[in-house]
C-alpha atoms as a PDB file:
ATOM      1  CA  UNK A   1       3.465 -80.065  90.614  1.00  0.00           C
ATOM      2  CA  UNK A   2       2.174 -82.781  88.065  1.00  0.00           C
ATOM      3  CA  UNK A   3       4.309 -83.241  85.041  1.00  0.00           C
ATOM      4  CA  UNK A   4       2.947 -82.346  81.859  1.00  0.00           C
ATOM      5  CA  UNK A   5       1.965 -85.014  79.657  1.00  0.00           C
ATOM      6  CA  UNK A   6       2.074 -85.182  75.921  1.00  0.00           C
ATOM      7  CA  UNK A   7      -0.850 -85.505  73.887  1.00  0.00           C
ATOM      8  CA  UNK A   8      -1.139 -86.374  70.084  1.00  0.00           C
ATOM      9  CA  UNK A   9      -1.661 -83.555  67.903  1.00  0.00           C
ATOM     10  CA  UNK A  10      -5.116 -83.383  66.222  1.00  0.00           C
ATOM     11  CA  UNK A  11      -4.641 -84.716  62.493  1.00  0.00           C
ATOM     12  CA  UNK A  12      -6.896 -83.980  59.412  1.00  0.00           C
ATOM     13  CA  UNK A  13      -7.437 -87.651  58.074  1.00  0.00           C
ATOM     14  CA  UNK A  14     -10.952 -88.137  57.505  1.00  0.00           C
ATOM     15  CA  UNK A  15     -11.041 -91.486  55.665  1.00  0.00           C
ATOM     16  CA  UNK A  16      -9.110 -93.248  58.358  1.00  0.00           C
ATOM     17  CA  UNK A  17     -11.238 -91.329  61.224  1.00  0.00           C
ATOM     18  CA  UNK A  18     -14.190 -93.184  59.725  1.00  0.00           C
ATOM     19  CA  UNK A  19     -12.431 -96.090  59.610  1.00  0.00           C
ATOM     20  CA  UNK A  20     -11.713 -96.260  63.058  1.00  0.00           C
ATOM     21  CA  UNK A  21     -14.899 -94.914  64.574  1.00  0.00           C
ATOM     22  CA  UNK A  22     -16.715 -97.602  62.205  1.00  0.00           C
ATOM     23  CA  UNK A  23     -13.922 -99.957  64.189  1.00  0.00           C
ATOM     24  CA  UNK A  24     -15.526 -98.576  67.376  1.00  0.00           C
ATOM     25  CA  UNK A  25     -18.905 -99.310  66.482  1.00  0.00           C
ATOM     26  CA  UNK A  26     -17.929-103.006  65.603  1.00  0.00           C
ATOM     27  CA  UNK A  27     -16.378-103.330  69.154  1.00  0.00           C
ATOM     28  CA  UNK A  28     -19.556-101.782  70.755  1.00  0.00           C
ATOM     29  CA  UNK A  29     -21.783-104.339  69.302  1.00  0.00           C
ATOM     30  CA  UNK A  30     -19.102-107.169  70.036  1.00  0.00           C
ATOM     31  CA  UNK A  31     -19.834-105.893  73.917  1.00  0.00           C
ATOM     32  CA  UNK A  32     -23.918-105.831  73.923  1.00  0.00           C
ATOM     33  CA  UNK A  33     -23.976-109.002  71.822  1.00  0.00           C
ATOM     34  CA  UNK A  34     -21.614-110.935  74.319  1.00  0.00           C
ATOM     35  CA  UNK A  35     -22.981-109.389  77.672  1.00  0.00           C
ATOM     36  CA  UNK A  36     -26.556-111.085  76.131  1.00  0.00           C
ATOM     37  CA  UNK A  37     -24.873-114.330  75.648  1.00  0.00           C
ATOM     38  CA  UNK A  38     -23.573-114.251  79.058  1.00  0.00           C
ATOM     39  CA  UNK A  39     -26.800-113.163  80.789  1.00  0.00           C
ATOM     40  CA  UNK A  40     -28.829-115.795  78.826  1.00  0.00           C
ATOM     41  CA  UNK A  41     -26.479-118.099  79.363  1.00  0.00           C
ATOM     42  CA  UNK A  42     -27.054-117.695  83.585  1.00  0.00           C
ATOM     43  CA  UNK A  43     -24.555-115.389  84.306  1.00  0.00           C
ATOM     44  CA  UNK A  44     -25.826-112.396  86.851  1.00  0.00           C
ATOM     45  CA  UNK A  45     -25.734-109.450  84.852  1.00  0.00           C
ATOM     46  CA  UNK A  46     -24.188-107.510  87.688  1.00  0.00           C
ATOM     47  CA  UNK A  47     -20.742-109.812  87.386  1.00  0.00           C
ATOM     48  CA  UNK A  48     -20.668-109.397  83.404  1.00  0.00           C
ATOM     49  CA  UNK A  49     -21.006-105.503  83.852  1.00  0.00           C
ATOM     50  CA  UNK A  50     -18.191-106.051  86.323  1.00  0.00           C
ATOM     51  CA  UNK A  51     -16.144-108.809  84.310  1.00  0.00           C
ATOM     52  CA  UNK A  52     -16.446-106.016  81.342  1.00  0.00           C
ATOM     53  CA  UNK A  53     -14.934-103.226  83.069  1.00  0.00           C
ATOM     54  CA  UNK A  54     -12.529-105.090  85.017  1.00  0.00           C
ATOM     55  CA  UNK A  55     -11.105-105.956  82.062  1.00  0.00           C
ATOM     56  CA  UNK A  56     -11.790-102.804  80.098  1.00  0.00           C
ATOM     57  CA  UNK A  57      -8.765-101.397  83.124  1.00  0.00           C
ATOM     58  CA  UNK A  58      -6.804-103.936  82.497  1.00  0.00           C
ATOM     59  CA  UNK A  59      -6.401-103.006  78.776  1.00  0.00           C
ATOM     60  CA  UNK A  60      -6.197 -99.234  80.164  1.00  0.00           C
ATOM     61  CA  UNK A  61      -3.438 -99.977  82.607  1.00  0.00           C
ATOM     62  CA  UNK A  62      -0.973-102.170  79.852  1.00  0.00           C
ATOM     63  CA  UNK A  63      -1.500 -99.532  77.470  1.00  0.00           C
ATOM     64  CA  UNK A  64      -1.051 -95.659  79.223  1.00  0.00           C
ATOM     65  CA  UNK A  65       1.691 -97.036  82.416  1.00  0.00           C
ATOM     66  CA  UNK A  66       4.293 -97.608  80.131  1.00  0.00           C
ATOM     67  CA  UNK A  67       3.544 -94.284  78.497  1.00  0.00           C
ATOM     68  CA  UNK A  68       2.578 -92.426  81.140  1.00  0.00           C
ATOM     69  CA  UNK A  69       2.948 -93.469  84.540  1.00  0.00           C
ATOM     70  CA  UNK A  70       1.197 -93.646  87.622  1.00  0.00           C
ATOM     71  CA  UNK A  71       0.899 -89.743  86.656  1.00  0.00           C
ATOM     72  CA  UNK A  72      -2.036 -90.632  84.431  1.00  0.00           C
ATOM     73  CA  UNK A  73      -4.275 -91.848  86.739  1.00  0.00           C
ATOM     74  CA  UNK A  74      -4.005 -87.757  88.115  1.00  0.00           C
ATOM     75  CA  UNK A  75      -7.395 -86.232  87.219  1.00  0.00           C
ATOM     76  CA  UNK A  76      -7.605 -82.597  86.370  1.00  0.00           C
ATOM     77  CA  UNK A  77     -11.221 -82.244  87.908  1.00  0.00           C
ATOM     78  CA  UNK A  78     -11.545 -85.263  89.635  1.00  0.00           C
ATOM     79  CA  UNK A  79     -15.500 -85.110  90.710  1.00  0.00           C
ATOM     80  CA  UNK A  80     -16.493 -84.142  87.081  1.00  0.00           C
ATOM     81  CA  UNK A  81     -14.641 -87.079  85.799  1.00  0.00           C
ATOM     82  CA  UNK A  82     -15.780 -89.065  88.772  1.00  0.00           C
ATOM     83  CA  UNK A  83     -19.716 -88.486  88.045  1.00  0.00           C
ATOM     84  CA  UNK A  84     -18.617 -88.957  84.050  1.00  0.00           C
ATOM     85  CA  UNK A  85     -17.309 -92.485  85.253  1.00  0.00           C
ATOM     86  CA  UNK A  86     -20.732 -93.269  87.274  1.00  0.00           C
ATOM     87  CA  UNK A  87     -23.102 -92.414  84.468  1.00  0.00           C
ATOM     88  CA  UNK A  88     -21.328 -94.887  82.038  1.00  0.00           C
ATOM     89  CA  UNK A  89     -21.274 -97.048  84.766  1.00  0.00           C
ATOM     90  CA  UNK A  90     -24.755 -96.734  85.168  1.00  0.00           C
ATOM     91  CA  UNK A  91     -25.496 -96.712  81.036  1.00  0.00           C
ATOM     92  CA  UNK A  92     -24.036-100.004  81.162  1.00  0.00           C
ATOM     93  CA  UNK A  93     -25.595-101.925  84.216  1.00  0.00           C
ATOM     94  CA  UNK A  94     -28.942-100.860  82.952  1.00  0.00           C
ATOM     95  CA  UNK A  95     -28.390-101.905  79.315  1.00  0.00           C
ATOM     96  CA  UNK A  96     -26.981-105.121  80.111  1.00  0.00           C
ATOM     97  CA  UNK A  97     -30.249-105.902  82.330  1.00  0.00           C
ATOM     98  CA  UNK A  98     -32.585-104.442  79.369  1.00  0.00           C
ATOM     99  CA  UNK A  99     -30.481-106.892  76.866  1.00  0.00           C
ATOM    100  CA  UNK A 100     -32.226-110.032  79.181  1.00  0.00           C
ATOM    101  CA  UNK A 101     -35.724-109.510  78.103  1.00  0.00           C
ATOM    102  CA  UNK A 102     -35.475-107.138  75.356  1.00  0.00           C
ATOM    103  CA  UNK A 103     -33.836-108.247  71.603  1.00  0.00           C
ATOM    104  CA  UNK A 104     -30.089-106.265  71.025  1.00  0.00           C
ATOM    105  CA  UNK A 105     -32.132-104.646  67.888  1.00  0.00           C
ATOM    106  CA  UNK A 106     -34.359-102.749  70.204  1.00  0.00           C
ATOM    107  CA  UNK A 107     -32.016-101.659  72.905  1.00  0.00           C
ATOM    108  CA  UNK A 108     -29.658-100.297  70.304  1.00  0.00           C
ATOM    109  CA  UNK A 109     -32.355 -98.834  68.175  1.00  0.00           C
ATOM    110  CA  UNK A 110     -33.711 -97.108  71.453  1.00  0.00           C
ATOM    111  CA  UNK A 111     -30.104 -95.657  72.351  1.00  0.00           C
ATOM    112  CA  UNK A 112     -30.003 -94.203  69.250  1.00  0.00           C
ATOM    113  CA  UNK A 113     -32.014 -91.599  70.432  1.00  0.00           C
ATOM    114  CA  UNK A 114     -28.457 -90.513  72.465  1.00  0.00           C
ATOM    115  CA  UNK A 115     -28.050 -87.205  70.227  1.00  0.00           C
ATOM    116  CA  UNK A 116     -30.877 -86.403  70.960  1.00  0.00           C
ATOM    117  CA  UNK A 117     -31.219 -86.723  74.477  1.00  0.00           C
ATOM    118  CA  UNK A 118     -28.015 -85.055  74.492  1.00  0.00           C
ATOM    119  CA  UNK A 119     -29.268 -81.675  72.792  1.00  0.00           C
ATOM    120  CA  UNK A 120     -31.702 -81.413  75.745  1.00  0.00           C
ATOM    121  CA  UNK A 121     -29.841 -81.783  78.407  1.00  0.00           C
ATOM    122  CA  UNK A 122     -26.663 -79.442  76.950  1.00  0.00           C
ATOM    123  CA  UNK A 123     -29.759 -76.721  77.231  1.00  0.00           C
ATOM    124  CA  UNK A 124     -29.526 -76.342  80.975  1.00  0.00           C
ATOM    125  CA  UNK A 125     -25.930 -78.523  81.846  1.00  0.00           C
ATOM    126  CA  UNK A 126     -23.810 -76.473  79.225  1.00  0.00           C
ATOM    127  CA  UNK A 127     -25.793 -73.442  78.453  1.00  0.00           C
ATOM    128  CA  UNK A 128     -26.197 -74.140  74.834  1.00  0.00           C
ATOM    129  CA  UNK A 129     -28.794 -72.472  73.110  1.00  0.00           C
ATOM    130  CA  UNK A 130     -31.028 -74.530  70.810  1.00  0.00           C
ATOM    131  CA  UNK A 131     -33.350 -73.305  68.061  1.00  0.00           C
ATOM    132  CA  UNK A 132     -36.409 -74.314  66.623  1.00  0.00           C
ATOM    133  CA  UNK A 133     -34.642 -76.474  64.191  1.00  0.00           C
ATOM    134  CA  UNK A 134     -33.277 -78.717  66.431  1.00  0.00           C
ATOM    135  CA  UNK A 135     -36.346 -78.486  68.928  1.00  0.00           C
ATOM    136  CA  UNK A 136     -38.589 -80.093  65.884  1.00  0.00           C
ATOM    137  CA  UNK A 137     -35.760 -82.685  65.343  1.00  0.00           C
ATOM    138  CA  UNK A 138     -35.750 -83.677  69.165  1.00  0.00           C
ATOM    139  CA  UNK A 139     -39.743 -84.110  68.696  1.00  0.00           C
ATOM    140  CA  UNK A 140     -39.271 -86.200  66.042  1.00  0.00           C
ATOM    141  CA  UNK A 141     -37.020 -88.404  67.353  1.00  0.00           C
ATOM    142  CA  UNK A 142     -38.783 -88.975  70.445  1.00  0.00           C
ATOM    143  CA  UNK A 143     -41.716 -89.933  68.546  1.00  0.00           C
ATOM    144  CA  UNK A 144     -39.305 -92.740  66.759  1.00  0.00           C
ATOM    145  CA  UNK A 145     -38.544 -93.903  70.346  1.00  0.00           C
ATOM    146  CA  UNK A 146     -41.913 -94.485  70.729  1.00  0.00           C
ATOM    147  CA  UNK A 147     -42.919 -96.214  67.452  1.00  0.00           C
ATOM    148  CA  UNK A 148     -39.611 -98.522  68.833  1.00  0.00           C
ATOM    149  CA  UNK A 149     -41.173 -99.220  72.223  1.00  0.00           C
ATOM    150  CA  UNK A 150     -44.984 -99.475  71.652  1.00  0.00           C
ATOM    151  CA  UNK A 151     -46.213 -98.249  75.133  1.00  0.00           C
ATOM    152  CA  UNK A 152     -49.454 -98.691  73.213  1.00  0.00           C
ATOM    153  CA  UNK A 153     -49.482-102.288  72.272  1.00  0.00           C
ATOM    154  CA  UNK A 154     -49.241-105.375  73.517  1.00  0.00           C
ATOM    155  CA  UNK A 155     -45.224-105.536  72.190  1.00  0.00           C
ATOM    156  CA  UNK A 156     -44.670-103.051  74.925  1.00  0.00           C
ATOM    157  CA  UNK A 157     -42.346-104.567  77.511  1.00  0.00           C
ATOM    158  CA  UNK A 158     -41.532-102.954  81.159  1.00  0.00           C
ATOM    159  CA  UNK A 159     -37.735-103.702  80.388  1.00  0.00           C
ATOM    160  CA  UNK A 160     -38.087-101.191  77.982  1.00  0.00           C
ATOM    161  CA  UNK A 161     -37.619 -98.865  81.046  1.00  0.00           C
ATOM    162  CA  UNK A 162     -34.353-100.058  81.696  1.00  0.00           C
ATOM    163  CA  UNK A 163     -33.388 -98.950  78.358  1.00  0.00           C
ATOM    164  CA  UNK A 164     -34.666 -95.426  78.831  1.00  0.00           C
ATOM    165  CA  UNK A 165     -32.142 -95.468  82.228  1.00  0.00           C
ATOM    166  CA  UNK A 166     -29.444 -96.644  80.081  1.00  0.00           C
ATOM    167  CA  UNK A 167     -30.156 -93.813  77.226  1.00  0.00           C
ATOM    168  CA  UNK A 168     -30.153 -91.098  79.904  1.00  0.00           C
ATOM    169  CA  UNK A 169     -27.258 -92.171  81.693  1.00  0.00           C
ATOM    170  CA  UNK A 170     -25.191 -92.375  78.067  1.00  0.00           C
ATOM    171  CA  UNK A 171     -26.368 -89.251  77.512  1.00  0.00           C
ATOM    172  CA  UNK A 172     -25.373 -87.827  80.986  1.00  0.00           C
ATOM    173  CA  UNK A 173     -22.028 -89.136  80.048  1.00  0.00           C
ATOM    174  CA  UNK A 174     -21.423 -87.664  77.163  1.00  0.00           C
ATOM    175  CA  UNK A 175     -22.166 -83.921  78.163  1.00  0.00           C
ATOM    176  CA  UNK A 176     -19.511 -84.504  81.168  1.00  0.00           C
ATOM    177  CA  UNK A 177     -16.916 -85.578  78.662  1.00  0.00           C
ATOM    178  CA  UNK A 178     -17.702 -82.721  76.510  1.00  0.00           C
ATOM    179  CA  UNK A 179     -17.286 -80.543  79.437  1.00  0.00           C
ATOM    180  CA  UNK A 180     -13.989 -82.770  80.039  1.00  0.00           C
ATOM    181  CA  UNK A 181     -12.338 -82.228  76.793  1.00  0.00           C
ATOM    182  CA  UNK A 182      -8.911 -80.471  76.649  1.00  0.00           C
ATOM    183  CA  UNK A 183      -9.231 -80.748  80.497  1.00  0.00           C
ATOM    184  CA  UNK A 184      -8.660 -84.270  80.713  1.00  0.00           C
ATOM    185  CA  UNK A 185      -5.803 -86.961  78.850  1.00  0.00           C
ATOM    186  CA  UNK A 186      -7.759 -89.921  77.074  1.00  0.00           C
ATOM    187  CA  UNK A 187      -5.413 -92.026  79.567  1.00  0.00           C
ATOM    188  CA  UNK A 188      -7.062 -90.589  82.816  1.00  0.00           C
ATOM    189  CA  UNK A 189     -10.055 -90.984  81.388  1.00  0.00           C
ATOM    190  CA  UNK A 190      -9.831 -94.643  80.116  1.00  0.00           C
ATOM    191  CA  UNK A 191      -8.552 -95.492  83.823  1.00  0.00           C
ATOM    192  CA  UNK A 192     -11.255 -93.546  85.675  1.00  0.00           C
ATOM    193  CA  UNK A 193     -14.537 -94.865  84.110  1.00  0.00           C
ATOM    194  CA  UNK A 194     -12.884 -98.956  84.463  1.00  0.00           C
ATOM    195  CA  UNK A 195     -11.243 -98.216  87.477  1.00  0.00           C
ATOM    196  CA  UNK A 196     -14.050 -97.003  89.273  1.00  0.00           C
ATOM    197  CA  UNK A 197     -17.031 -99.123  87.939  1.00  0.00           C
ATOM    198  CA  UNK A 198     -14.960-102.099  88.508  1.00  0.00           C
ATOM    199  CA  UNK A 199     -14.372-101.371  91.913  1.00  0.00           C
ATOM    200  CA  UNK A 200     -17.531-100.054  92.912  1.00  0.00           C
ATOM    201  CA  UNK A 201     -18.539-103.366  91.531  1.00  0.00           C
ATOM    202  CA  UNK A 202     -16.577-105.604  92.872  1.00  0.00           C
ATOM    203  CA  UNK A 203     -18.441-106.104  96.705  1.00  0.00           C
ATOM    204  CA  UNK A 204     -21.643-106.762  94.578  1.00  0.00           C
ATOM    205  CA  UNK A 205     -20.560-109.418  91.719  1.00  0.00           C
ATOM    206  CA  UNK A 206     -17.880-111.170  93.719  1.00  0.00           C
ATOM    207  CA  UNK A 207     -20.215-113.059  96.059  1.00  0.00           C
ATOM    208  CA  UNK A 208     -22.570-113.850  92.697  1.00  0.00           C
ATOM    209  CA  UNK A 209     -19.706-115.591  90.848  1.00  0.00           C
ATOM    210  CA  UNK A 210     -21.112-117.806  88.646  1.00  0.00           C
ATOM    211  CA  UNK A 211     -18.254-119.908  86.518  1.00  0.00           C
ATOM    212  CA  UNK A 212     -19.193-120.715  82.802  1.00  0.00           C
ATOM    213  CA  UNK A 213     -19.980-123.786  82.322  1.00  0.00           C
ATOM    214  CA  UNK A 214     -18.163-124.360  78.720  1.00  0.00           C
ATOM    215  CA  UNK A 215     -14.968-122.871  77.456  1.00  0.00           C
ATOM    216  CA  UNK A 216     -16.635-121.178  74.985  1.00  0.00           C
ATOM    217  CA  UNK A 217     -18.638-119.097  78.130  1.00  0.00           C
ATOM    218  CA  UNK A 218     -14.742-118.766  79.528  1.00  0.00           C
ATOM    219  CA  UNK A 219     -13.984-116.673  76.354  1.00  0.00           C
ATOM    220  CA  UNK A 220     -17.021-114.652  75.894  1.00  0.00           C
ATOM    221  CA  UNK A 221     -15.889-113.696  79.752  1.00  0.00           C
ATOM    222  CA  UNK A 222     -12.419-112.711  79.052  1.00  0.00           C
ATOM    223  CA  UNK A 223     -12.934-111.008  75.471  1.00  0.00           C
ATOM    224  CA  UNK A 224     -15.880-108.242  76.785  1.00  0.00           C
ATOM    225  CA  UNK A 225     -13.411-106.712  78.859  1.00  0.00           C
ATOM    226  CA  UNK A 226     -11.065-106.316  75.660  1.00  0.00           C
ATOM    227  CA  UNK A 227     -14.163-105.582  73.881  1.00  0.00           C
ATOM    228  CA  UNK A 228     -14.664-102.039  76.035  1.00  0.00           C
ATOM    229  CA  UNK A 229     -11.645-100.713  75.788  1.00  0.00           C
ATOM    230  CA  UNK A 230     -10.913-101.370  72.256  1.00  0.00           C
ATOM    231  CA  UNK A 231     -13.924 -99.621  71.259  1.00  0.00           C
ATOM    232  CA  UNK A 232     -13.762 -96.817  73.713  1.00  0.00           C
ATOM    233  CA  UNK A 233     -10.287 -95.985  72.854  1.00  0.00           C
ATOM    234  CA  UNK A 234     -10.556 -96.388  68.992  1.00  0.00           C
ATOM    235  CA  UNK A 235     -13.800 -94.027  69.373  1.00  0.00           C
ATOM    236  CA  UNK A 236     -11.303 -91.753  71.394  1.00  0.00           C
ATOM    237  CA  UNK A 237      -8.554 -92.256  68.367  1.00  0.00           C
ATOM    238  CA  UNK A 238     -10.980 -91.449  65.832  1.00  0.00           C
ATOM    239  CA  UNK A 239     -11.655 -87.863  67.040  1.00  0.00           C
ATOM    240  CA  UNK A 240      -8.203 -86.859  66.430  1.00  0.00           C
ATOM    241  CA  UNK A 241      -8.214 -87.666  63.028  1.00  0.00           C
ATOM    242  CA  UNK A 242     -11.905 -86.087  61.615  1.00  0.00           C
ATOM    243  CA  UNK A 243     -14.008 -84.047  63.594  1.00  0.00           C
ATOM    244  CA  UNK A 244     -16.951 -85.260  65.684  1.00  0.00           C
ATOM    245  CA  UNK A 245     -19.528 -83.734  63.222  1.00  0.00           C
ATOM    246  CA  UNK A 246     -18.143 -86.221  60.293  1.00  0.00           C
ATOM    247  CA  UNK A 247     -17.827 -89.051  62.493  1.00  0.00           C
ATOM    248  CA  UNK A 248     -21.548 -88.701  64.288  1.00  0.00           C
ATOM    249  CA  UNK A 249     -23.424 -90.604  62.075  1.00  0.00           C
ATOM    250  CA  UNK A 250     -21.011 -93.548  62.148  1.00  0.00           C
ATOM    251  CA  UNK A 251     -22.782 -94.772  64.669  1.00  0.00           C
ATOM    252  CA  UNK A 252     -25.896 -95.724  62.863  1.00  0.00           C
ATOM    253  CA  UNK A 253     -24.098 -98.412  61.452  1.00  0.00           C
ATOM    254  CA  UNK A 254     -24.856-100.196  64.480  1.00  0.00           C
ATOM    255  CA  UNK A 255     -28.667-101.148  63.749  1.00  0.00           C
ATOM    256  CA  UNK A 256     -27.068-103.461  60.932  1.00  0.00           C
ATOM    257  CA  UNK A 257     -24.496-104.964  63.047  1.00  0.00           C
ATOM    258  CA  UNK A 258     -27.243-105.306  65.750  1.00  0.00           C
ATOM    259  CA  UNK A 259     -29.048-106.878  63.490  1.00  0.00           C
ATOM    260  CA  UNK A 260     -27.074-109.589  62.050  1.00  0.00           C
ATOM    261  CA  UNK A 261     -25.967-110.189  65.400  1.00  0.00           C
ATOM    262  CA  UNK A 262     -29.874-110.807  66.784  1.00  0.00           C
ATOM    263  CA  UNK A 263     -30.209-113.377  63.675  1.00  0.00           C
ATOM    264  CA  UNK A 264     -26.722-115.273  63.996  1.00  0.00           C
ATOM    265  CA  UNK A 265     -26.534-115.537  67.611  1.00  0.00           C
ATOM    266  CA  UNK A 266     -30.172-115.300  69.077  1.00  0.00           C
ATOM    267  CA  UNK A 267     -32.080-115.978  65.843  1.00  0.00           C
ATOM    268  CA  UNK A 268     -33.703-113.053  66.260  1.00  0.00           C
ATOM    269  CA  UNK A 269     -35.123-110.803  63.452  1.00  0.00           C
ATOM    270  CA  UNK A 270     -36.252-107.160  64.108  1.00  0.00           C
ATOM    271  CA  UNK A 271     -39.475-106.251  63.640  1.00  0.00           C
ATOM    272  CA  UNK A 272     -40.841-103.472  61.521  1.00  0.00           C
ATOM    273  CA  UNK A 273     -41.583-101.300  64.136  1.00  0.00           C
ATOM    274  CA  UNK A 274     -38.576-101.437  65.515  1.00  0.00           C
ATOM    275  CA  UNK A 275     -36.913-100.952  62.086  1.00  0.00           C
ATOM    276  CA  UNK A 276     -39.485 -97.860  61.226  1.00  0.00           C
ATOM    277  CA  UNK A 277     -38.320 -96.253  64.800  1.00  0.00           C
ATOM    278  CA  UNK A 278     -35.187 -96.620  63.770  1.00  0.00           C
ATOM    279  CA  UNK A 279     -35.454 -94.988  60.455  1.00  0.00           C
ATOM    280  CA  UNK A 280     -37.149 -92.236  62.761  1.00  0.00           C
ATOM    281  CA  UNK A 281     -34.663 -91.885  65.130  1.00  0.00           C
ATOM    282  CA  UNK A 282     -31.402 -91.711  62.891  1.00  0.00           C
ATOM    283  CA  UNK A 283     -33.498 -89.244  60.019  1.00  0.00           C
ATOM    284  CA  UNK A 284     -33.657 -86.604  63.486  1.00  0.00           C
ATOM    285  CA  UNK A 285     -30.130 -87.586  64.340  1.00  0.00           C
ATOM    286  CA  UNK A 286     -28.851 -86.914  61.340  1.00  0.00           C
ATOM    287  CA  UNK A 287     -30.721 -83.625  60.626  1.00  0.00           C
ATOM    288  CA  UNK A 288     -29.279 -82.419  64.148  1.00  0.00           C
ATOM    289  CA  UNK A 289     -26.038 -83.367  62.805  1.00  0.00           C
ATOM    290  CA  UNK A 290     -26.888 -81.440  59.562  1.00  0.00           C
ATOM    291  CA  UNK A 291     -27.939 -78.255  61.198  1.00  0.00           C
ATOM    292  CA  UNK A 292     -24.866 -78.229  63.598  1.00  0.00           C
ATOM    293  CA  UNK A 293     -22.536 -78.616  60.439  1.00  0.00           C
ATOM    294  CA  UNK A 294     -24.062 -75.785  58.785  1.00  0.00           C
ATOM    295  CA  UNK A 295     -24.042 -73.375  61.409  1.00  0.00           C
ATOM    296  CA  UNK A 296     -20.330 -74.672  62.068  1.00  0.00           C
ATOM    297  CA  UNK A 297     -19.663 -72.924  58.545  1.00  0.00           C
ATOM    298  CA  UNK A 298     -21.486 -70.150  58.904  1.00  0.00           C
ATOM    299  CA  UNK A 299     -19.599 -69.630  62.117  1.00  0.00           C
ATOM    300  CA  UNK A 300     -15.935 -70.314  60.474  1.00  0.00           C
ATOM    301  CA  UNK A 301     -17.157 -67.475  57.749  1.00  0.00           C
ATOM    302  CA  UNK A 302     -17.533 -65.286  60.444  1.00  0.00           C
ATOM    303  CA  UNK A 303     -21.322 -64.506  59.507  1.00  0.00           C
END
């Protein structure tokens, strides 16, 4: 019979729930910003996905063992949380190879379009029901993702597709962990999506080793690891102290700190279409996250 674990109590600390989700998003950037370098620099990106998760376990197994045990790497509902632990997987291979030919301000902008993607595919997955409301929104958005990409012009680029993959798969991922929650510990979870990417990976990247050639390429290699798991399990953190609907729109920050990264370390500046998608994208987002508040209220009043 497994032993039952403890899990931290849910806390009502909004400020600091920010605070750590905005932590999250810094950490998240920190990984799409370095697996870029690392590509660019000649790396395959197949061994940087790898090197990132490898790493991201590491983290996972120093911090729950000593807590937990090998107890925690005991899954609940093992092939849900396996196929949660493939789609990240996936969300990550593809976005590192869209981050080759495409600037970081355009692959973020385009997986901003994540709640969104997310509200379709809960229709059918988790049997939600979704109105007109949030319908229109969805439209909206996916018009942003188009202003973004410019299938139209001559800006259009085919890696673009590879962002789409990586959107869907994020997406994918994030209905199985809603579906996941109070069923699985954030341990089991941290250990299943490295564990399992890393060794899935492994046969491939291994006989691609590339070495950096400067020790400034050794670092980059070593810190995305550390990179993943801090921000996965600060994003984790952050949902026990303010509830997903306050923190969802933390995430935007990320177009800024995409951004400044694309200037400082590619000398890259966004364009204004992919800024206007952008503005698209997040004004649906954050009307879905409106709408979902609101009838969270009207549901606590018992209306």
């Amino acid at each position: 019979m497994a032993l039952a674990r403890s899990v931290a109590p849910r806390e009502d600390r909004i400020a600091l729930g920010v605070s750590v989700m905005a932590t999250a998003v810094f950490f998240f950037t920190l990984i799409d910003t370095s697996a870029k370098w690392l590509i660019l620099a000649g790396l395959p990106a197949m061994q940087v996905v790898f090197v990132r998760y490898a790493g991201h376990f590491v983290v996972a197994l120093v911090t729950y063992l000593p807590q937990e045990g090998i107890g925690a790497f005991r899954s609940n509902s093992p092939v849900k949380q396996f196929l949660r632990s493939l789609f990240l997987f996936g969300s990550t291979a593809l976005n590192f190879t869209a981050l080759k030919y495409l600037p970081i301000t355009v692959t973020t902008t385009i997986m901003f379009a994540g709640p969104i993607v997310v509200t379709l595919l809960a229709i059918p997955i988790l049997g939600e029901r979704v109105g007109i409301h949030r319908i229109a929104a969805v439209c909206v958005g996916f018009i942003g993702v188009l202003v973004v990409m410019q299938p139209w012009g001559v800006a259009f680029d085919p890696a673009m597709f590879y962002s789409l993959g990586a959107l869907t798969a994020a997406s994918l991922y994030i209905v199985m962990t809603r579906m996941l929650a109070g069923v699985e510990s954030n341990a089991t979870s941290q250990l299943w999506s490295s564990g399992l990417a890393a060794l899935c990976l492994a046969p491939v990247a291994l006989p691609l080793w590339i070495w950096p050639e400067t020790g400034t390429g050794y670092a980059v290699l070593l810190l995305i690891g550390v990179f993943g798991a801090v921000g996965h399990i600060a994003a984790t953190s952050a949902l026990r102290f303010a509830d997903a609907s306050i923190l969802a729109p933390v995430v935007y920050i990320q177009i800024l700190l995409a951004a400044v990264a694309g200037v400082v370390v590619f000398d890259t500046w966004p364009t204004i279409w992919t800024l206007g998608g952008g503005l698209i994208i997040i004004a649906a987002g954050i009307y879905i996250w409106q709408r979902e508040r609101y009838r969270a209220r009207l549901a606590r009043a018992g209306r």
